[in-house]
Protein backbone atom coordinates (compact mmCIF):
# COMPACT_ATOMS: atom_id res chain seq x y z
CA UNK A 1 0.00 0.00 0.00
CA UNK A 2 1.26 3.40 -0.66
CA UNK A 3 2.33 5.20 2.47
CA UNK A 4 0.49 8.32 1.36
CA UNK A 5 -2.85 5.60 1.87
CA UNK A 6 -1.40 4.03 4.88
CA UNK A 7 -1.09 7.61 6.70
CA UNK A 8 -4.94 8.32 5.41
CA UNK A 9 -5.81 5.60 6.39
CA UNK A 10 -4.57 5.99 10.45
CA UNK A 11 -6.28 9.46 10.23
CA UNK A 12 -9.60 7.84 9.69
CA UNK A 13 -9.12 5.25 12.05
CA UNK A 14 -8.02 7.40 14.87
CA UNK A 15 -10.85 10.37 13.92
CA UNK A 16 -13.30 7.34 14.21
CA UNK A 17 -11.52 6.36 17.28
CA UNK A 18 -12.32 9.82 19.01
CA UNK A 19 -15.92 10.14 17.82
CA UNK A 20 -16.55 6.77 19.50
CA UNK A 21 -14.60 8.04 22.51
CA UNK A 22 -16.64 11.31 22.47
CA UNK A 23 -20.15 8.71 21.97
CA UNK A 24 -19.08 6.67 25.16
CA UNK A 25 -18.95 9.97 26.50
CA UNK A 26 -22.13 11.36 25.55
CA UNK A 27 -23.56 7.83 27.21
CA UNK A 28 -21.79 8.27 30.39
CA UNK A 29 -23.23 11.52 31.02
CA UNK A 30 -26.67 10.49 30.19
CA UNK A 31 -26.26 7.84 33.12
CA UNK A 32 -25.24 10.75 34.99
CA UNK A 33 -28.30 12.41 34.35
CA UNK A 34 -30.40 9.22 34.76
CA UNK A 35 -28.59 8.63 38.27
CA UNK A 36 -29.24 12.32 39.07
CA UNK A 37 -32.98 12.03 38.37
CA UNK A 38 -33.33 8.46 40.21
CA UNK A 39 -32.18 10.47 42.95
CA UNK A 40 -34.49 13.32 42.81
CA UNK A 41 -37.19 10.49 43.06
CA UNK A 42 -35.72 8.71 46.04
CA UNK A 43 -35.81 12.66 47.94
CA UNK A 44 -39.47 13.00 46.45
CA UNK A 45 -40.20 9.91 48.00
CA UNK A 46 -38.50 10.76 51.28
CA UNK A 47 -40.78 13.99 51.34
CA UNK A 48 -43.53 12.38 51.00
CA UNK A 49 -42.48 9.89 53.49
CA UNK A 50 -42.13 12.89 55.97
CA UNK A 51 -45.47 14.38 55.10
CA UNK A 52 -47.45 11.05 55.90
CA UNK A 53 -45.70 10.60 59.18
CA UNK A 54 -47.22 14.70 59.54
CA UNK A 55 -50.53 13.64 58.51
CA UNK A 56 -50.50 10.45 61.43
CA UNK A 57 -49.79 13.18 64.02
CA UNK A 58 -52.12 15.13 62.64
CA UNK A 59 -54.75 12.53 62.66
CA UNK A 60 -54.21 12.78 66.33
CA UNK A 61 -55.12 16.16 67.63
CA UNK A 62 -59.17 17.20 67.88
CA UNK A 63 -61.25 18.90 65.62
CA UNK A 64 -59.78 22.23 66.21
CA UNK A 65 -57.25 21.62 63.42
CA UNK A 66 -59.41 21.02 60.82
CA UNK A 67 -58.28 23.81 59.34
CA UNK A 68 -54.49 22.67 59.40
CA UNK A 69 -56.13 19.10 57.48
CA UNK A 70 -57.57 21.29 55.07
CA UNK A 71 -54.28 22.70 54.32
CA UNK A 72 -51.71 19.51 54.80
CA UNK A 73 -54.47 17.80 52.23
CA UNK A 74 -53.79 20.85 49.65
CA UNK A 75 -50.33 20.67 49.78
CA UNK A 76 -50.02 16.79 49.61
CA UNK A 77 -51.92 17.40 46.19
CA UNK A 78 -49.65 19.88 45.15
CA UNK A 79 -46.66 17.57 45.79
CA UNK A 80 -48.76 15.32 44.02
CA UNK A 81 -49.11 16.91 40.56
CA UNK A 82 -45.47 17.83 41.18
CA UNK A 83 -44.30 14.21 41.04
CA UNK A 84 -47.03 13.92 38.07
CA UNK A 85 -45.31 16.74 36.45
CA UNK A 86 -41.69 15.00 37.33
CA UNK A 87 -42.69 11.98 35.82
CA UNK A 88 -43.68 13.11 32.35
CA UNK A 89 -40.53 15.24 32.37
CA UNK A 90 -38.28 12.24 32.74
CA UNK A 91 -40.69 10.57 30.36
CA UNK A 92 -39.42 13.14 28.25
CA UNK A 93 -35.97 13.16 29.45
CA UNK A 94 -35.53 9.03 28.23
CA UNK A 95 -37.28 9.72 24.72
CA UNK A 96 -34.59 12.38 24.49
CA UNK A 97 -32.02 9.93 25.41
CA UNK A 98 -33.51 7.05 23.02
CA UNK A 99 -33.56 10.25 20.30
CA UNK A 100 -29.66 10.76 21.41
CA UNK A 101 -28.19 7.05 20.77
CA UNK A 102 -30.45 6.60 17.57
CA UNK A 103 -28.35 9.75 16.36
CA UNK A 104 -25.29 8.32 17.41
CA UNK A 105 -25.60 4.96 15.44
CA UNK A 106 -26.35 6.78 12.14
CA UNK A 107 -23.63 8.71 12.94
CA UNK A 108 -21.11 5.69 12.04
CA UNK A 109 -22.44 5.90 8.21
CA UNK A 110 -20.05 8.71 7.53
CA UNK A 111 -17.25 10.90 8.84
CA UNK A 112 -18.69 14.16 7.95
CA UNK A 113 -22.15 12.76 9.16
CA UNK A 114 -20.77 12.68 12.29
CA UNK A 115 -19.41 16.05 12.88
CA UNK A 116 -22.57 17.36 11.78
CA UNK A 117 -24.47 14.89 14.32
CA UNK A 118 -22.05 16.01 16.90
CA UNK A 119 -22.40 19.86 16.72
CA UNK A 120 -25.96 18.91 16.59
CA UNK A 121 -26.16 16.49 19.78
CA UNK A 122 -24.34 19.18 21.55
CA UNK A 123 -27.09 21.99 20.93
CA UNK A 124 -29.53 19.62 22.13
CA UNK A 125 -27.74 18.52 25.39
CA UNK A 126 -26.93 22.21 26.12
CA UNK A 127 -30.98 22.64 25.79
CA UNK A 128 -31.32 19.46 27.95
CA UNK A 129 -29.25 21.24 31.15
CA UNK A 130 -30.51 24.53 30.61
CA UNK A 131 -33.74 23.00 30.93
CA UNK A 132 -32.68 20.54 34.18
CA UNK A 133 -31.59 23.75 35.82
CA UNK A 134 -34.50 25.63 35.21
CA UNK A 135 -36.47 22.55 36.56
CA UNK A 136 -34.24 22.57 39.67
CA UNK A 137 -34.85 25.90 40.04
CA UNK A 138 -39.05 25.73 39.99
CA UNK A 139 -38.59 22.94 42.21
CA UNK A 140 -36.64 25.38 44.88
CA UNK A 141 -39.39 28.14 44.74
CA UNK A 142 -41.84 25.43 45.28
CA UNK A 143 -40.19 23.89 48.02
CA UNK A 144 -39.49 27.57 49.42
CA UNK A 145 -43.00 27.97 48.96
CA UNK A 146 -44.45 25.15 50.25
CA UNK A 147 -41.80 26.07 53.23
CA UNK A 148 -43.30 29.81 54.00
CA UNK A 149 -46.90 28.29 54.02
CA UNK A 150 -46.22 25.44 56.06
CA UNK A 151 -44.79 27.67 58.35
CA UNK A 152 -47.46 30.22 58.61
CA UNK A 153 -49.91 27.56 59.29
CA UNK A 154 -47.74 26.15 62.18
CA UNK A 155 -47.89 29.62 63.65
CA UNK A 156 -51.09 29.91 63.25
CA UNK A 157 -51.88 26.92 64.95
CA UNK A 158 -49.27 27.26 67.85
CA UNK A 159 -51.59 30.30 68.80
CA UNK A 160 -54.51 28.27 68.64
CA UNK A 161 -53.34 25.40 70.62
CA UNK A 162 -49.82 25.57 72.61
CA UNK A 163 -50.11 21.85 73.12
CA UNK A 164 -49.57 20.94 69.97
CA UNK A 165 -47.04 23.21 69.66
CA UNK A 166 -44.01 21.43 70.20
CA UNK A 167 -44.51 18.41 68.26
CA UNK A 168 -45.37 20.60 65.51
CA UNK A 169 -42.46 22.88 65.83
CA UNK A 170 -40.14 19.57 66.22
CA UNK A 171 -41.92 17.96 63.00
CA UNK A 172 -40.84 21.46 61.41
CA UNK A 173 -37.87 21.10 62.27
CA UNK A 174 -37.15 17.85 60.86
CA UNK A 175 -38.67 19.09 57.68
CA UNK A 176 -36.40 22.30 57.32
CA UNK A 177 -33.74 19.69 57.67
CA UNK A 178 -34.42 17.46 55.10
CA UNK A 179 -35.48 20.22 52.56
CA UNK A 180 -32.01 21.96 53.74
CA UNK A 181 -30.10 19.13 53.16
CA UNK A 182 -32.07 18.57 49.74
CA UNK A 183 -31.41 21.44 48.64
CA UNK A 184 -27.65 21.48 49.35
CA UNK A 185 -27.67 17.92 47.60
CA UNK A 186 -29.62 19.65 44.53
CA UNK A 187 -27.42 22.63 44.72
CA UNK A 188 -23.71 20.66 44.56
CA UNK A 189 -25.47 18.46 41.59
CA UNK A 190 -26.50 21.67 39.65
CA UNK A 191 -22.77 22.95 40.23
CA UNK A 192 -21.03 19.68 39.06
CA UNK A 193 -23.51 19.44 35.88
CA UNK A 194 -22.27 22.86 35.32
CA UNK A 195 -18.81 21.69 35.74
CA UNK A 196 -19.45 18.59 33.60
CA UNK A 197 -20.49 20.86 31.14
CA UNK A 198 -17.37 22.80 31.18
CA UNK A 199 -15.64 20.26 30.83
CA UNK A 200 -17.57 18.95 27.71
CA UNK A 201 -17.05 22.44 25.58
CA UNK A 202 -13.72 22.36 26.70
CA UNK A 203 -13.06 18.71 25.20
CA UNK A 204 -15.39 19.29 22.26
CA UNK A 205 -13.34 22.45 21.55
CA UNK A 206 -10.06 20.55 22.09
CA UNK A 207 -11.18 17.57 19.53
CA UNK A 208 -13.00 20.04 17.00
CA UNK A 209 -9.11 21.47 16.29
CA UNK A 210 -7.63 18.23 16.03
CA UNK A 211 -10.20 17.35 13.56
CA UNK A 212 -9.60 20.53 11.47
CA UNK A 213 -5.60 20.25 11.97
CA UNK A 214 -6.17 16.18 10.69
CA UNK A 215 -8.16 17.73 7.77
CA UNK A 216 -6.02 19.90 6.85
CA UNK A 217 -3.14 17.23 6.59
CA UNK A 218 -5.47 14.90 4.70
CA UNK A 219 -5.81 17.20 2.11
CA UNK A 220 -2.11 17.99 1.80
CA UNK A 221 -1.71 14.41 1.39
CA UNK A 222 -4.03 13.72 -1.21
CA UNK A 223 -2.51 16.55 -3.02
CA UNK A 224 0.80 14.68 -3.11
CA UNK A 225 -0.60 11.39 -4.12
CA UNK A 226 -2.43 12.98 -6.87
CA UNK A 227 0.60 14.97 -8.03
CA UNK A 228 2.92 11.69 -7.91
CA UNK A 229 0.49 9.69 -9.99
CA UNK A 230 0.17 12.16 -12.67
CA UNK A 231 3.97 12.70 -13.21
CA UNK A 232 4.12 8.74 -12.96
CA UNK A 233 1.09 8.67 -15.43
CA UNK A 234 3.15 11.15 -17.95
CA UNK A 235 6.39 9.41 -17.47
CA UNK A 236 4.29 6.22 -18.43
CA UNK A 237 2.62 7.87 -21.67
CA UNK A 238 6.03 9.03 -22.87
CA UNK A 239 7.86 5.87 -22.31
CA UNK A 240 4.99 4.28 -24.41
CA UNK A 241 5.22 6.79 -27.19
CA UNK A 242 9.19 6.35 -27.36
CA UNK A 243 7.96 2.54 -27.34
CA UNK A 244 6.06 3.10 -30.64
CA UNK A 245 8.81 5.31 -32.21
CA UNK A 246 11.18 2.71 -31.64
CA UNK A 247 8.53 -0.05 -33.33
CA UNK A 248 7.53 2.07 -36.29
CA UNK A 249 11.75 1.80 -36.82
CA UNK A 250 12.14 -1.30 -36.55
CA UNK A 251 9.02 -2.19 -39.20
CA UNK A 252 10.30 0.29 -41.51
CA UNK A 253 13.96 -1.34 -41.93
CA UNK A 254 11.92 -4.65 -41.69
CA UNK A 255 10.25 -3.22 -44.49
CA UNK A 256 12.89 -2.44 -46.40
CA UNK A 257 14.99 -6.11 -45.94
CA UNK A 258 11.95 -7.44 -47.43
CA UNK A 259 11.80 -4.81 -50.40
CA UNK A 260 15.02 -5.77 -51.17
CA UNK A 261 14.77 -9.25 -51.30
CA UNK A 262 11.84 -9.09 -53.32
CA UNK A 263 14.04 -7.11 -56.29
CA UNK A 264 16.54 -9.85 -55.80
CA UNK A 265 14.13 -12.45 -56.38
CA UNK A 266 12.55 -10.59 -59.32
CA UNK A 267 16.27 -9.91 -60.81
CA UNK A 268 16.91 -13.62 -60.63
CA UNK A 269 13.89 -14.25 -62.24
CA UNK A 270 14.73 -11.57 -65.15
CA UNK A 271 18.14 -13.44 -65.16
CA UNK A 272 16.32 -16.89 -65.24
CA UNK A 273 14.53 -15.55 -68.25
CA UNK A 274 17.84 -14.25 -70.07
CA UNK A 275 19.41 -17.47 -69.88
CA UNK A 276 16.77 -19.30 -71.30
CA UNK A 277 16.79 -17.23 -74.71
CA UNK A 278 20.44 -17.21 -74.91
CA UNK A 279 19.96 -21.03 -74.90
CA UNK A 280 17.29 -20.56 -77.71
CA UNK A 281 19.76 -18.54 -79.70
CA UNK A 282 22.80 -21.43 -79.46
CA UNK A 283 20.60 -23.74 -80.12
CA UNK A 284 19.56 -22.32 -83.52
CA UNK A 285 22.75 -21.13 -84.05
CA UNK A 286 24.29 -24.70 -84.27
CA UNK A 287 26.48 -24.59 -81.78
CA UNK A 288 26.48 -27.95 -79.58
CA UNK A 289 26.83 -26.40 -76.15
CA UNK A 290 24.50 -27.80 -73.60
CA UNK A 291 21.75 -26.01 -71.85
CA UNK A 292 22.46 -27.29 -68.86
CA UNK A 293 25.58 -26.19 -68.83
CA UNK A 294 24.84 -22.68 -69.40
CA UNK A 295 22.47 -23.12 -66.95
CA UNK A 296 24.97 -24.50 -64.55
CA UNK A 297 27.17 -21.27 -65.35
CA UNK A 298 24.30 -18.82 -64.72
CA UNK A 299 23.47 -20.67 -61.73
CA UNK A 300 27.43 -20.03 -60.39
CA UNK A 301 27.02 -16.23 -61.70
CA UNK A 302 23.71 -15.73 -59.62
CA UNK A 303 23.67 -17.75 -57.13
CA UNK A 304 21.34 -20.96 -55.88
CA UNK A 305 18.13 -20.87 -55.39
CA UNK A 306 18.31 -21.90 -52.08
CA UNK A 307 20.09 -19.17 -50.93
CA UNK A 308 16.71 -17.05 -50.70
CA UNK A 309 14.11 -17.96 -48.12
CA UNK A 310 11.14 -16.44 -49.83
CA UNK A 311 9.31 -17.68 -46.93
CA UNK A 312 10.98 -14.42 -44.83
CA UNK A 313 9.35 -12.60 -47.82
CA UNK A 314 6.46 -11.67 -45.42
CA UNK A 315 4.96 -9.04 -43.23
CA UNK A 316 2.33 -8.08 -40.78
CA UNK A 317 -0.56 -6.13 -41.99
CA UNK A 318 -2.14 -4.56 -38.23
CA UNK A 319 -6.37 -4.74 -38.50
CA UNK A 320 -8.33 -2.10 -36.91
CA UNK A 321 -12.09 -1.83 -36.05
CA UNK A 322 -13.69 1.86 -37.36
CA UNK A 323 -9.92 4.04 -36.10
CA UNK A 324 -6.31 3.30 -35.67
CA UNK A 325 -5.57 3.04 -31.53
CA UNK A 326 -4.73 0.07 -29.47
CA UNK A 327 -8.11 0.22 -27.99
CA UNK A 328 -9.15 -0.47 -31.47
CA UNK A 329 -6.69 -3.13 -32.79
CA UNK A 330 -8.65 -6.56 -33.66
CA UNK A 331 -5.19 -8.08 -34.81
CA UNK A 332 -2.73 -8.66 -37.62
CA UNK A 333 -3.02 -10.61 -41.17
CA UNK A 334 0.13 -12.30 -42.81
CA UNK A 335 1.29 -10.94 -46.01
CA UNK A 336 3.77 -13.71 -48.45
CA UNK A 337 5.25 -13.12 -51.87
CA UNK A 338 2.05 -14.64 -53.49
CA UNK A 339 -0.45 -12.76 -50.85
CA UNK A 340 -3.22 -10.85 -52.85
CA UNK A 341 -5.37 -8.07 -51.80
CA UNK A 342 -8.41 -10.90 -52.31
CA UNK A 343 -6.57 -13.08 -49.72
CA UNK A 344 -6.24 -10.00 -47.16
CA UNK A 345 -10.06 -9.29 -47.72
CA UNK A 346 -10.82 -12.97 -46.84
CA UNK A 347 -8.88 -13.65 -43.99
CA UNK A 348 -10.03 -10.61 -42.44
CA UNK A 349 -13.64 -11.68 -42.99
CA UNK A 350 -13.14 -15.26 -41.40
CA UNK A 351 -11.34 -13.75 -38.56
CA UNK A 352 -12.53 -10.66 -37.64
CA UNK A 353 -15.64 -9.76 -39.70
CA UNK A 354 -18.94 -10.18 -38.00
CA UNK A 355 -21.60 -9.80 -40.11
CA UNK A 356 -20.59 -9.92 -44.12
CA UNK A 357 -21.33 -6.02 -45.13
CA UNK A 358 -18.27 -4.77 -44.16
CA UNK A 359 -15.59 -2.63 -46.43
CA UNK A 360 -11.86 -1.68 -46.10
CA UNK A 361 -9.45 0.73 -45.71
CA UNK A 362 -5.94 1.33 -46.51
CA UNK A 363 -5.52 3.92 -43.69
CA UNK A 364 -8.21 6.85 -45.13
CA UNK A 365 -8.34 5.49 -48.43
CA UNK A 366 -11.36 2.86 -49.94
CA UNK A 367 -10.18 -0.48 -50.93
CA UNK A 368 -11.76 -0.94 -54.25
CA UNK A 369 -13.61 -4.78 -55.41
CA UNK A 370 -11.55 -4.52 -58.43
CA UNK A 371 -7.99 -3.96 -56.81
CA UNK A 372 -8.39 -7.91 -54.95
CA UNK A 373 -6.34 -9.41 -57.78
CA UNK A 374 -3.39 -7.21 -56.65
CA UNK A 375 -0.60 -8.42 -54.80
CA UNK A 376 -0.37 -7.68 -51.56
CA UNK A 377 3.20 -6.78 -51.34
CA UNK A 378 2.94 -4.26 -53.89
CA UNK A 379 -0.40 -2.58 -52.49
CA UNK A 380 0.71 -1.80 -48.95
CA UNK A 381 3.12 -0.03 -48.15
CA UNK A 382 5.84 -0.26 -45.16
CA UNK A 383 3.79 1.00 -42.42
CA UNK A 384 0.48 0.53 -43.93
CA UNK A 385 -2.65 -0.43 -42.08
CA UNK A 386 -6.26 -1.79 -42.65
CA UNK A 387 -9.77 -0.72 -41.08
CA UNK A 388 -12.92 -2.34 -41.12
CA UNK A 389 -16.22 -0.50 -41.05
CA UNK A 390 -19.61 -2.55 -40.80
CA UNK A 391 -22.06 -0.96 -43.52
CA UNK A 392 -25.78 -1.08 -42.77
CA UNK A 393 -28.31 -2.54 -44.88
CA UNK A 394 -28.89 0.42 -47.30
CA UNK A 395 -25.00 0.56 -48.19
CA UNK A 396 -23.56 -0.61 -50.92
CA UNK A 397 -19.92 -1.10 -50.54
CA UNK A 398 -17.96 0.81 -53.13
CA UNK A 399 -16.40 -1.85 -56.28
């Protein structure tokens, strides 16, 4: 693997890394709150604990605090719809949550996904305390309220019977305790949330510049890789087009050995043709000299016949389909001394032809019906090349 990929590919791993850090996170602190809230239940409870064990010692005096029933039945209603009211909050509280880790899977589709889902989840948590600590602030000035009436009924009672004074005042007492120490409890929650939260913008900050400084190199990178693979990719093209200099060289002297070997062949066979006559002209001259062995002299002036391989006498004529490019290139057709333009046509309709409308060309130009008796050799050229075109039904090809 290249190490331009390798070092991508640790970026992603550890960015993924620290969103599912920051995730664990985000469900740790929801605990928190869930722990926080069980909490406020258990003190809810407590109160209302305390209140019953006012109501049996209230149950106890005569019928001159009938008045003080009235009012400890009141505000045991009010707590009441209070813990009502508590309940459908944390009803809403958990769909919240639920809503929370729902985001965070489809978070894990996608890097940028999860940024987005991240500034997002933070807006929404940052609503979710601002909203616990207005709740823990209505739930003071109750309990402050609930406090001043209490205590204006106790007084109000004390003056109406001393008796009962005392065990009121101590069952006050007790109270103010426990809402005291509630409070306090409620109070050094509120200030660690706060703290919490602190703490949360200060790693969200933290991990929002690592993520941008990350980004950053990631792009640098990919602007390397992509700069090394075009130079690589025009090293590449010019190595291939130095490739197919050095080829169309080598088939043009190719070309040329088998030119001249072709003019040596056809000046033996104009010597061939010389000999015989001078025979002819011996012979009717009288003279008693043997054809053979003037043939057997022109054979030591020219040479043997078996000194020429005609079979060399042969080249490769490159097929293309509609243009000349590699792409393009069906294949190649053999092309001997005795090769004709006919033969070409044929082999390159058993071969590569698929349907039998086709025509030729010899690079741009037609090849005419009536040029198929021509020899091969003679009609291409060093460097030459053949295309095919498939012809439709309404054309003709050209003869």
């Amino acid at each position: 693997m290249h190490p331009t990929l390798e070092k991508v590919d640790v970026l992603y791993r550890s960015l993924r890394e620290d969103v599912q850090t920051l995730a664990d996170r985000h469900v740790e602190a929801k605990a928190e709150v869930d722990k926080l809230s069980e909490e406020l239940n258990n003190l809810k409870a407590a109160t209302r604990e305390e209140a019953m064990k006012i109501e049996q010692s209230r149950n106890e005096l005569d019928q001159e605090k009938n008045e003080f029933e009235a009012f400890r039945t009141e505000a045991l209603q009010q707590m009441e719809t209070y813990r009502e009211e508590l309940e459908t909050d944390k009803k809403g509280f958990e769909d919240a949550r639920q809503a929370s880790e729902k985001s965070l899977q489809e978070e894990r589709g996608a890097l940028t996904l999860e940024i987005q889902e991240f500034v997002r989840e933070k807006g929404a948590k940052e609503g979710e305390l601002e909203k616990i600590a207005l709740q823990l602030e209505e739930e003071r000035s109750e309990f402050e309220n609930y406090r001043g009436a209490a205590q204006s009924e106790l007084e109000r009672n004390l003056e109406a019977n001393e008796a009962d004074r005392r065990s009121l005042e101590e069952e006050r007492v007790r109270f103010q305790q426990t809402r005291e120490e509630s409070m306090a409890n409620l109070e050094q929650e509120h200030s660690r949330l706060e703290k919490d939260k602190d703490v949360f913008e200060q790693t969200r900050s933290g991990i929002l510049g690592e993520l941008t400084t990350e980004r950053g190199e990631l792009t640098s990178a990919v602007e390397e890789f992509e700069r090394m693979r075009n130079e690589a990719t025009s090293k590449l093209d010019q190595e291939k087009q130095k490739l197919r200099d050095s080829e169309v060289e080598v088939e043009k002297i190719r070309e040329d050995l088998v030119q001249q070997k072709w003019k040596l062949v056809r000046e033996r066979k104009h010597y061939d043709e010389e000999r015989k006559q001078l025979a002819r002209l011996l012979l009717g001259m009288g003279e008693k000299i043997s054809t053979n062995g003037i043939g057997n002299q022109a054979e030591d002036v020219l040479g043997d016949d078996s000194g020429l391989d005609l079979s060399s006498l042969q080249r490769e004529l490159p097929v293309y389909n509609g243009e000349i490019g590699e792409a393009k290139l069906l294949g190649t057709v053999k092309v001997g001394v005795n090769t004709t333009v006919g033969d070409v046509r044929t082999a390159i309709a058993e071969r590569y032809a698929s349907s039998p409308s086709f025509s030729l060309k010899k690079r741009t130009t037609p090849i005419k019906r009536s040029a198929d008796n021509a020899t091969a050799l003679d009609y291409f050229g060093p460097g030459d090349y053949v295309i095919t075109q498939e012809q439709s039904k309404e054309t003709t090809p050209a003869k």
